[in-house]
Protein backbone atom coordinates (compact mmCIF):
# COMPACT_ATOMS: atom_id res chain seq x y z
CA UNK A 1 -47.24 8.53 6.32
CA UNK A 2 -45.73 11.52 7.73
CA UNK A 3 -45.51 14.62 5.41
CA UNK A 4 -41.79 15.25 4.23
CA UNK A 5 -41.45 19.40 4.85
CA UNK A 6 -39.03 20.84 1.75
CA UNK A 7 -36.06 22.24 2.74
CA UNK A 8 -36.02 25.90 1.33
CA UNK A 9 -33.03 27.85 0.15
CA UNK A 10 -33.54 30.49 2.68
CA UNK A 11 -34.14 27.91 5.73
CA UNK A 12 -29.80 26.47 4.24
CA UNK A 13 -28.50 29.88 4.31
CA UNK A 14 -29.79 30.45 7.75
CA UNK A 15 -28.54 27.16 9.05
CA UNK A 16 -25.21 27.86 7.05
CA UNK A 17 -24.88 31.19 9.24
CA UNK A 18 -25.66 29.68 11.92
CA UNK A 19 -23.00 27.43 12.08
CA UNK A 20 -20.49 29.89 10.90
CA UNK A 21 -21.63 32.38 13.78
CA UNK A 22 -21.16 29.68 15.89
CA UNK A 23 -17.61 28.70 15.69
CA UNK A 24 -16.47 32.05 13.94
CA UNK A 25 -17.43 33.33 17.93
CA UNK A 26 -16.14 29.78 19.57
CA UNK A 27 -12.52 30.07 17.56
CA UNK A 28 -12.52 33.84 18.23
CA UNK A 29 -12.93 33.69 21.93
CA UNK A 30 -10.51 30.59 22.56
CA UNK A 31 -8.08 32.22 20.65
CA UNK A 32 -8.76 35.94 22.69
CA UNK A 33 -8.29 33.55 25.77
CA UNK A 34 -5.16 31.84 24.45
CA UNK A 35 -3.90 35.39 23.76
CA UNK A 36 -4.35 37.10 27.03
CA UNK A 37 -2.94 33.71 28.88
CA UNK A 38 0.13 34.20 27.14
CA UNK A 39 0.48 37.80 27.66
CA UNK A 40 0.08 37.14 31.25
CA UNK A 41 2.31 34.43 31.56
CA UNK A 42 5.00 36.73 29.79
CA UNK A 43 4.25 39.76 31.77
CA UNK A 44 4.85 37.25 35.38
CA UNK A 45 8.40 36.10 33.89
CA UNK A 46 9.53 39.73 33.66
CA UNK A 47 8.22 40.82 36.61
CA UNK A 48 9.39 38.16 38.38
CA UNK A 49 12.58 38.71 36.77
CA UNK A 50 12.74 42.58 37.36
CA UNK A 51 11.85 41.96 41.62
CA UNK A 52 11.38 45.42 41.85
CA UNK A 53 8.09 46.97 41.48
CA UNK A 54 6.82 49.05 38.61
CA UNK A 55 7.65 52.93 38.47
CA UNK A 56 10.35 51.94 41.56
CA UNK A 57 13.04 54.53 42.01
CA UNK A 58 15.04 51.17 44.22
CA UNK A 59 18.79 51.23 42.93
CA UNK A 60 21.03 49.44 41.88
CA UNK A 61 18.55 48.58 39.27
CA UNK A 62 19.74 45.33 37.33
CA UNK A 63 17.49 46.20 34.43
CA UNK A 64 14.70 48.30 33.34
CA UNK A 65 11.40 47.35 31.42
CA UNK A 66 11.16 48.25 27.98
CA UNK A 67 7.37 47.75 26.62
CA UNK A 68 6.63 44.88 24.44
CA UNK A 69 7.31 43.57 20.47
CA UNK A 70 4.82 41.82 18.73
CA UNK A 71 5.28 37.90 17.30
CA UNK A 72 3.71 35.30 15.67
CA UNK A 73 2.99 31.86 16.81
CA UNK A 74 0.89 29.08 14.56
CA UNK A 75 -1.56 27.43 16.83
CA UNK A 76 -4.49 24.78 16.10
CA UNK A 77 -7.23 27.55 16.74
CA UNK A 78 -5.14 29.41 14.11
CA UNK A 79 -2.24 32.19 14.16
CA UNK A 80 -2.00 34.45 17.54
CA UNK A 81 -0.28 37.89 17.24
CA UNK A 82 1.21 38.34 21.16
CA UNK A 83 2.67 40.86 23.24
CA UNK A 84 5.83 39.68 24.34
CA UNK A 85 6.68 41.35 27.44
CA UNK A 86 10.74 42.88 27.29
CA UNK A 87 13.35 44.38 29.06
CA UNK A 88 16.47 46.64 27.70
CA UNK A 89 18.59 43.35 28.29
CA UNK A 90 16.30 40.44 27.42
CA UNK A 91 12.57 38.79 26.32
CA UNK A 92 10.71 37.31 27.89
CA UNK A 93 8.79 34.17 26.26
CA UNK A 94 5.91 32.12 27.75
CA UNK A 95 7.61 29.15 29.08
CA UNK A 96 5.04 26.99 26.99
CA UNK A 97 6.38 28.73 23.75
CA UNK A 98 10.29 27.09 22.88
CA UNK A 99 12.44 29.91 22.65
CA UNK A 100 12.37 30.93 18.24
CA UNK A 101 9.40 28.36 17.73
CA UNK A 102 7.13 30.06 16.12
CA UNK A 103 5.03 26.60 14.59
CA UNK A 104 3.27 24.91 17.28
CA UNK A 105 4.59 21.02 17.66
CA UNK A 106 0.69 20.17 16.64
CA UNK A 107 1.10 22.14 13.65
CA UNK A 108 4.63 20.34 12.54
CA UNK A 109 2.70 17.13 12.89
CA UNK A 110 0.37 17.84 10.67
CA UNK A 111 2.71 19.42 8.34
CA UNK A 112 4.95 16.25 8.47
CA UNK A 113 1.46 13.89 8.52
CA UNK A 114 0.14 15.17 5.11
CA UNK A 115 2.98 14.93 3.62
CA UNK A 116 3.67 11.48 4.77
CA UNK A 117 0.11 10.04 3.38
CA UNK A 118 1.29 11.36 -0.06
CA UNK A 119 -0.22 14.76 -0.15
CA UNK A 120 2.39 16.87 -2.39
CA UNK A 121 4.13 19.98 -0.44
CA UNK A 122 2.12 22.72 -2.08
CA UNK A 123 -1.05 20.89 -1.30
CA UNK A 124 0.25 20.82 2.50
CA UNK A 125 1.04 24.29 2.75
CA UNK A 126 -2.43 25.10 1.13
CA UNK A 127 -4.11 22.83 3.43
CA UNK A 128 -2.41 24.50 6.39
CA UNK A 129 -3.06 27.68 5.99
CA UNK A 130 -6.43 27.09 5.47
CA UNK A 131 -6.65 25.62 9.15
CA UNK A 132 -4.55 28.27 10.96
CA UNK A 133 -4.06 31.09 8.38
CA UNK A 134 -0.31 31.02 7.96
CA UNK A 135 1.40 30.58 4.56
CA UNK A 136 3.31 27.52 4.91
CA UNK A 137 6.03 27.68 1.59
CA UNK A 138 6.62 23.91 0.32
CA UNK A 139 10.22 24.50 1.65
CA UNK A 140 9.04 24.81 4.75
CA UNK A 141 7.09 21.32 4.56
CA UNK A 142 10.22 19.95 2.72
CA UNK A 143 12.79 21.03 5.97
CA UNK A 144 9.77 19.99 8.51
CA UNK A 145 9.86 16.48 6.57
CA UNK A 146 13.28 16.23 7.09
CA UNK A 147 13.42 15.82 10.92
CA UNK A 148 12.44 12.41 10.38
CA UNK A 149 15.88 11.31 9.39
CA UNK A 150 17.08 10.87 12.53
CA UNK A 151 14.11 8.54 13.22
CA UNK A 152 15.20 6.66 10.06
CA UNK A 153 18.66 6.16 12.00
CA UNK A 154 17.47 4.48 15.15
CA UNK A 155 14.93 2.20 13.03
CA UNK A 156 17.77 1.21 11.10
CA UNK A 157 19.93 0.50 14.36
CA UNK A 158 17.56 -1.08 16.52
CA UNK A 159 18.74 -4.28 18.21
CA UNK A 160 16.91 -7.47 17.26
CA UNK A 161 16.14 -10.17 19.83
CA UNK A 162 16.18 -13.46 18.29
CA UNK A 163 13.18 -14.63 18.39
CA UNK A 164 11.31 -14.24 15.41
CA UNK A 165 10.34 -17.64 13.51
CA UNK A 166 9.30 -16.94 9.99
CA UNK A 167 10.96 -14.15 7.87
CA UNK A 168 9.26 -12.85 4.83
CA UNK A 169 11.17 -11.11 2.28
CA UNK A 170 10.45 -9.44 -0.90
CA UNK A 171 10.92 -5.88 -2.82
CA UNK A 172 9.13 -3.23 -3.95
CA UNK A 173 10.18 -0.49 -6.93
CA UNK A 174 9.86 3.17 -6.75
CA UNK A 175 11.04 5.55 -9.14
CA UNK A 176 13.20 8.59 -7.63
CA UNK A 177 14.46 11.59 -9.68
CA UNK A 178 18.23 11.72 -10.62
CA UNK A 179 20.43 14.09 -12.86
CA UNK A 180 20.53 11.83 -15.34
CA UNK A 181 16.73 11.47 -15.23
CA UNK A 182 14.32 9.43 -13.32
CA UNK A 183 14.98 6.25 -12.12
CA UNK A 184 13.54 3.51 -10.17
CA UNK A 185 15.04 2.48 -6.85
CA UNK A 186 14.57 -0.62 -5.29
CA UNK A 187 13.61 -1.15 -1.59
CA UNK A 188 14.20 -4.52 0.04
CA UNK A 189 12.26 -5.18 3.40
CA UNK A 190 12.26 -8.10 6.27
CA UNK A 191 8.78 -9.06 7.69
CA UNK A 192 9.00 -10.93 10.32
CA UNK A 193 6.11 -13.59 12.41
CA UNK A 194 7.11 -14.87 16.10
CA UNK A 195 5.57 -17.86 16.93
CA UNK A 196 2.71 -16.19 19.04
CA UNK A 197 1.69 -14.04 15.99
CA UNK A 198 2.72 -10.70 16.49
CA UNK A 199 4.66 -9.59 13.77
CA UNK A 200 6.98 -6.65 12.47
CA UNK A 201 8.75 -4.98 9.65
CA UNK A 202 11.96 -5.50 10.81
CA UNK A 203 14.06 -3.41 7.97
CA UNK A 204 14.44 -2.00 4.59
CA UNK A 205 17.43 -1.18 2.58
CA UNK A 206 17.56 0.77 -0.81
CA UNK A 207 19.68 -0.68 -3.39
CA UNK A 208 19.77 -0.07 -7.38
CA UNK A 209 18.42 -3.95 -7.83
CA UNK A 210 17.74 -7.79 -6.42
CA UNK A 211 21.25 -8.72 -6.24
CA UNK A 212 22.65 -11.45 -4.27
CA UNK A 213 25.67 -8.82 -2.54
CA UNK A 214 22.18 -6.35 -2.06
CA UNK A 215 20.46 -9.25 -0.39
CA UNK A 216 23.47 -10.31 1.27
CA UNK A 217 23.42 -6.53 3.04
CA UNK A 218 20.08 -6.65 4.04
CA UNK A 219 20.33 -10.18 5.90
CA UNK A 220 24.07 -9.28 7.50
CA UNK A 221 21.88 -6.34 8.49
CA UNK A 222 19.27 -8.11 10.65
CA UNK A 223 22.22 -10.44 11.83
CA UNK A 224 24.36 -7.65 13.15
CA UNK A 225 21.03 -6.32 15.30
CA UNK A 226 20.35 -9.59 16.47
CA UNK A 227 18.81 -12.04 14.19
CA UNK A 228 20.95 -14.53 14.29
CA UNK A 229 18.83 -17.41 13.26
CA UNK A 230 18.99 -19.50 16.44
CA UNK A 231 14.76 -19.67 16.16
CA UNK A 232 13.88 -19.05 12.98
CA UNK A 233 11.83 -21.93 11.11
CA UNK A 234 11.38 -20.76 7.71
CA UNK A 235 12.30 -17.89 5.24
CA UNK A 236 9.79 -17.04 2.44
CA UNK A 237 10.84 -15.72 -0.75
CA UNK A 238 9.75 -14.57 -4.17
CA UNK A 239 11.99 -16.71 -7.06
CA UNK A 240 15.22 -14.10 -7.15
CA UNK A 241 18.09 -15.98 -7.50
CA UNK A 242 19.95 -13.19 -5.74
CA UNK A 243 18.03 -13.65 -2.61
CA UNK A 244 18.24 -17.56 -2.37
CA UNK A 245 21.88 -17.57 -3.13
CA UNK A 246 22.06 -14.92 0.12
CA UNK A 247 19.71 -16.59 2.10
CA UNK A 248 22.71 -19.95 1.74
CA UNK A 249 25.34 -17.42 2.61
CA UNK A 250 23.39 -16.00 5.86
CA UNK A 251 20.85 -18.32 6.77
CA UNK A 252 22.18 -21.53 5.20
CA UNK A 253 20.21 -24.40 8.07
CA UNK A 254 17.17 -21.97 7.99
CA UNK A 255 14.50 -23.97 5.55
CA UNK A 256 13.46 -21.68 2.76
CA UNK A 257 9.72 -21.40 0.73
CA UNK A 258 9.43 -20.28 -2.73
CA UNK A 259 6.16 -18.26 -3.35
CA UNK A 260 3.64 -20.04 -5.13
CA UNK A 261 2.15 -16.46 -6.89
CA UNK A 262 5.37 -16.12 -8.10
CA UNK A 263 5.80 -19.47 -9.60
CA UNK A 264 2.14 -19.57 -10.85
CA UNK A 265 2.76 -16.38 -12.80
CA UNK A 266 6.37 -17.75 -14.05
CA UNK A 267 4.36 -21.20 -15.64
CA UNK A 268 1.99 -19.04 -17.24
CA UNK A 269 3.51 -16.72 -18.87
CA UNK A 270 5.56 -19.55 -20.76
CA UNK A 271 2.27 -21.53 -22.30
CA UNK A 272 0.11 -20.74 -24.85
CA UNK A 273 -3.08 -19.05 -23.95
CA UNK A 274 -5.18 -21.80 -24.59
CA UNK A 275 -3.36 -24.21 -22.53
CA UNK A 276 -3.43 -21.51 -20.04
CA UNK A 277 -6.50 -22.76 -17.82
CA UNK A 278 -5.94 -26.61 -17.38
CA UNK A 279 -2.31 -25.87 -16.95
CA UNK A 280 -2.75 -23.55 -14.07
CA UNK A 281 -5.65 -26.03 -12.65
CA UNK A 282 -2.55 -28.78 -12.94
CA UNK A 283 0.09 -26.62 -11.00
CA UNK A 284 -2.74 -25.63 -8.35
CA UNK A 285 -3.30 -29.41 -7.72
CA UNK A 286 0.15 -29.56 -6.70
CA UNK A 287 0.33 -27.10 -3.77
CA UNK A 288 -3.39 -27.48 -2.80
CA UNK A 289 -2.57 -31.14 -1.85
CA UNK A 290 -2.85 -32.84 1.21
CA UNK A 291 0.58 -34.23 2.07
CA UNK A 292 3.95 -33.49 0.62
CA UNK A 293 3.65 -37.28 -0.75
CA UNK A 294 0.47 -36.54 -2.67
CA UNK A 295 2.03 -32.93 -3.88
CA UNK A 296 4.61 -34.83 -5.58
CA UNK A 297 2.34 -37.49 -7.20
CA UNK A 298 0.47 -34.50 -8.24
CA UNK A 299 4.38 -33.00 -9.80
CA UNK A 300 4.41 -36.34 -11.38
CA UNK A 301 1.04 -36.02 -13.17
CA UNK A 302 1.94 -32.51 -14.24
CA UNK A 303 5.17 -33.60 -15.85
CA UNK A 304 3.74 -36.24 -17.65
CA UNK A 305 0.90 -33.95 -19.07
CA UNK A 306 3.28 -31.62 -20.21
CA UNK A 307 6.52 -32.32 -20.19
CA UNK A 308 6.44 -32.92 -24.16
CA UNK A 309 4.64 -29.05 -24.64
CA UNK A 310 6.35 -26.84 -22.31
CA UNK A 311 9.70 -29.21 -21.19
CA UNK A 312 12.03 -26.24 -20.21
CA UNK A 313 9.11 -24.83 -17.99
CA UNK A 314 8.94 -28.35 -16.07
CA UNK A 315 12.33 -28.93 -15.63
CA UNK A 316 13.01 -25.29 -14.15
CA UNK A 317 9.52 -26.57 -11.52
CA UNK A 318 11.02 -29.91 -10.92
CA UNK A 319 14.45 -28.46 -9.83
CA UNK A 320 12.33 -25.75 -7.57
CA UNK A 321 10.24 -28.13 -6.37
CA UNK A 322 12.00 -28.91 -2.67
CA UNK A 323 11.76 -25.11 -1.75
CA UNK A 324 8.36 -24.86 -3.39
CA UNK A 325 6.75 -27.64 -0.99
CA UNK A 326 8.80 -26.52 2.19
CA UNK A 327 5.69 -25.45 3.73
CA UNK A 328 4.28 -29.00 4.27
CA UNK A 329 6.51 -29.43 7.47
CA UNK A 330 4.69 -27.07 9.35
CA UNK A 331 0.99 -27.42 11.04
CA UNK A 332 -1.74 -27.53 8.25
CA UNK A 333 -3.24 -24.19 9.65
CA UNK A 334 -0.19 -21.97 8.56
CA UNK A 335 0.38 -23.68 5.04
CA UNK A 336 -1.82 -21.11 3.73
CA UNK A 337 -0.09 -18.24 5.02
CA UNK A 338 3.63 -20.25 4.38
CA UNK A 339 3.39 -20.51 0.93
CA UNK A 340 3.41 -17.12 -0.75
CA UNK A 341 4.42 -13.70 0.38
CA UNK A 342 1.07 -12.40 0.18
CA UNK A 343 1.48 -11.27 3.65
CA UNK A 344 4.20 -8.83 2.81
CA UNK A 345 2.58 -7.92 -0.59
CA UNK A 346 -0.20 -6.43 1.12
CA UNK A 347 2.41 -3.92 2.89
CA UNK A 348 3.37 -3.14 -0.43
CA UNK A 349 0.05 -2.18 -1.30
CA UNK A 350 0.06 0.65 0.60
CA UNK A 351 3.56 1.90 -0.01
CA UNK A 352 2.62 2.31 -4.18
CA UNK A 353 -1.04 3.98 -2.52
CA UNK A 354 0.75 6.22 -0.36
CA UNK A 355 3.39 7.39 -2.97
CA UNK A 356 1.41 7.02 -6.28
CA UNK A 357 0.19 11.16 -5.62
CA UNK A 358 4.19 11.97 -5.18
CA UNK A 359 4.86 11.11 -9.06
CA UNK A 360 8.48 10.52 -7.53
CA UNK A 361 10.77 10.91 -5.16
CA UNK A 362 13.38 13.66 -5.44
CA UNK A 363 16.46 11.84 -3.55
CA UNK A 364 17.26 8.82 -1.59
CA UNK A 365 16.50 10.31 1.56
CA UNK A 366 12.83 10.93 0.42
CA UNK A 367 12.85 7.45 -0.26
CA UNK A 368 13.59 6.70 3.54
CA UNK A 369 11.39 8.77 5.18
CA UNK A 370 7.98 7.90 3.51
CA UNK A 371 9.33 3.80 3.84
CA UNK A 372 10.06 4.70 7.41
CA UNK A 373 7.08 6.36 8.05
CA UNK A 374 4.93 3.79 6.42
CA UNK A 375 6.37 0.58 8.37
CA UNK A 376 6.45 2.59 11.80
CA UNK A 377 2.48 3.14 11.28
CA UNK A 378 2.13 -0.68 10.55
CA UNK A 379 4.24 -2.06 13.52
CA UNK A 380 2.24 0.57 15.86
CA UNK A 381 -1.16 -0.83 14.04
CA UNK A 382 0.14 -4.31 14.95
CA UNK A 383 1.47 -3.39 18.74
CA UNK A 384 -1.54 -5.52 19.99
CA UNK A 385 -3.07 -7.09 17.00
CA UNK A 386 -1.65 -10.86 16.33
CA UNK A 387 -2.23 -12.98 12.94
CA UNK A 388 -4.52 -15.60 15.00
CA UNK A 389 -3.84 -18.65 12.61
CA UNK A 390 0.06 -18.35 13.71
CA UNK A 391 -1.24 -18.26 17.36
CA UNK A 392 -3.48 -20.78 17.43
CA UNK A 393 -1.19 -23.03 15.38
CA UNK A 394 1.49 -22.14 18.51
């Protein structure tokens, strides 16, 4: 057995200057090179600018040289103080540098990044400055932030083509900060499943609650762009009234499937708790069955088990029971995936991770930009990635 050799304390602090000797000298001399390349570059535009040589007595003179001012720019490798060559009329900037950008378009990123994976604004500014050595104020990460708006336009005005079978849709709840106090906000989304198995979030829309006129919005929406229904199989909903009575005014020859979650947890919280087992074993029988035909013998077995305990509960499942069992006229494969809106739940998963550090948002257009930001990361994640039970089932 080979003889372990202790690590001493003085052995770590020599490997610990090591390293820091290392790329103290490798960040020092990329950013001396960076430096003088710029100061080169600068010192070319006004000479090319000038045409007449240094110390030349040539006339008419169009200009004259006039030494150099210092500025600022915020690189990767950290802040570089340059010599900007200038004249008595003008500056002269590196072509590479945008004219009064002093942030490189790495360092926005970043700024804009860490903000958007729910790291607050003073933690981004700290984080920041600890790479490149600038303060970064959290008003400066707030106006950086902002830029995404006008990405939040063109998501929202995207044209649809019309070819996406099943449409998921469901709501998620975040609380926002208003005069009056905070508030929660409600953010309705379209996910939507071609018959291939890519898939998309297709849009969002903030609104105050589930209604059936909010609903209504968000479905005219995704008609307007394109979605006009000519493919689409099935829609798959939570149990809002609001949304089924839109999905009739929008969508009314498109089939529509209740979630099963939802109706499981709508059952149980109406029976008593020690009913609770072999009543959810009885609903479970229902959807888990083999046929549509043997799903409603298994109704029928339910309702006579319980119809003299809980009656209100199994009337309100017999009269949902058509949308609740839509899913049996697809192929067996998808059934699983049909039934619930697991597969849009999971996209909500991340949305409460990503903005549980933010506490809240401060206005709507908060709101938009971390939903925006989220779904465009997803739909880029899914570019080339298909759900393979929807292809193979195609």
């Amino acid at each position: 057995m080979a003889k372990v050799i202790p690590i001493t304390e003085q052995f770590q602090h020599f490997v610990s200057e090591l390293k820091e000797s290392f790329w103290g000298d490798l960040q020092g001399q990329v950013q001396q090179s960076m430096r003088r390349l710029f100061e080169l570059l600068s010192e070319r535009q006004r000479d090319l600018y000038m045409v007449s040589p240094r110390h030349s007595r040539q006339k008419p003179r169009k200009d004259y040289r006039n030494g150099y001012y210092l500025r600022d720019f915020v690189t990767r490798f950290g802040t570089l103080r340059l010599r900007i060559a200038r004249t008595r009329k003008r500056g002269f900037l590196p072509e590479v540098l945008q004219k009064f950008q002093r942030r490189a378009e790495e360092v926005s990123l970043l700024i804009r990044e860490a903000f958007l994976r729910g790291i607050s604004t003073r933690q981004v500014g700290r984080l920041v400055t600890i790479l490149t050595g600038e303060p970064v104020s959290p008003q400066t990460v707030s106006r950086l932030t902002r830029e995404l708006d006008e990405a939040v336009r063109a998501f929202h005005q995207a044209p649809l083509a019309d070819e996406w079978a099943y449409l998921f849709l469901d709501g998620v709840s975040l609380r926002m900060r208003q005069p009056a106090g905070r508030q929660r906000v409600h953010m309705l989304v379209a996910y939507g499943v071609r018959q291939d198995g890519t898939r998309r979030l297709l849009a969002f829309l903030r609104s105050s609650g589930e209604s059936q006129p909010a609903w209504e919005g968000l479905l005219q929406d995704l008609y307007r762009r394109g979605l006009q229904g000519e493919n689409l199989l099935l829609i798959v909903t939570d149990g809002c009234p609001g949304l089924a009575a839109a999905i009739e005014t929008v969508y009314p020859r498109v089939l529509h499937q209740r979630c099963w979650v939802h109706k499981m947890r709508n059952i149980l919280d109406k029976v008593r708790r020690r009913d609770h087992d072999a009543v959810k074993a009885d609903a479970q029988a229902i959807y888990r069955a083999d046929s549509r035909r043997q799903a409603a013998a298994a109704f029928r077995a339910f309702r006579r088990r319980w119809q003299s305990d809980y009656g209100s509960m199994v009337r309100q499942l017999e009269r949902d029971l058509p949308q609740l069992l839509s899913f049996f006229s697809f192929p067996r494969q998808l059934w699983r995936k049909l039934r619930t809106t697991n597969i849009i739940e999971r996209c909500f998963v991340e949305v409460r991770r990503r903005t549980r550090p933010m506490v809240c948002f401060v206005n709507v257009q908060s709101v938009d930009r971390i939903i925006y930001s989220i779904f465009h990361r997803f739909n880029l994640e899914w570019k080339n990635r298909t759900l393979k039970v929807f292809t193979q089932a195609a």
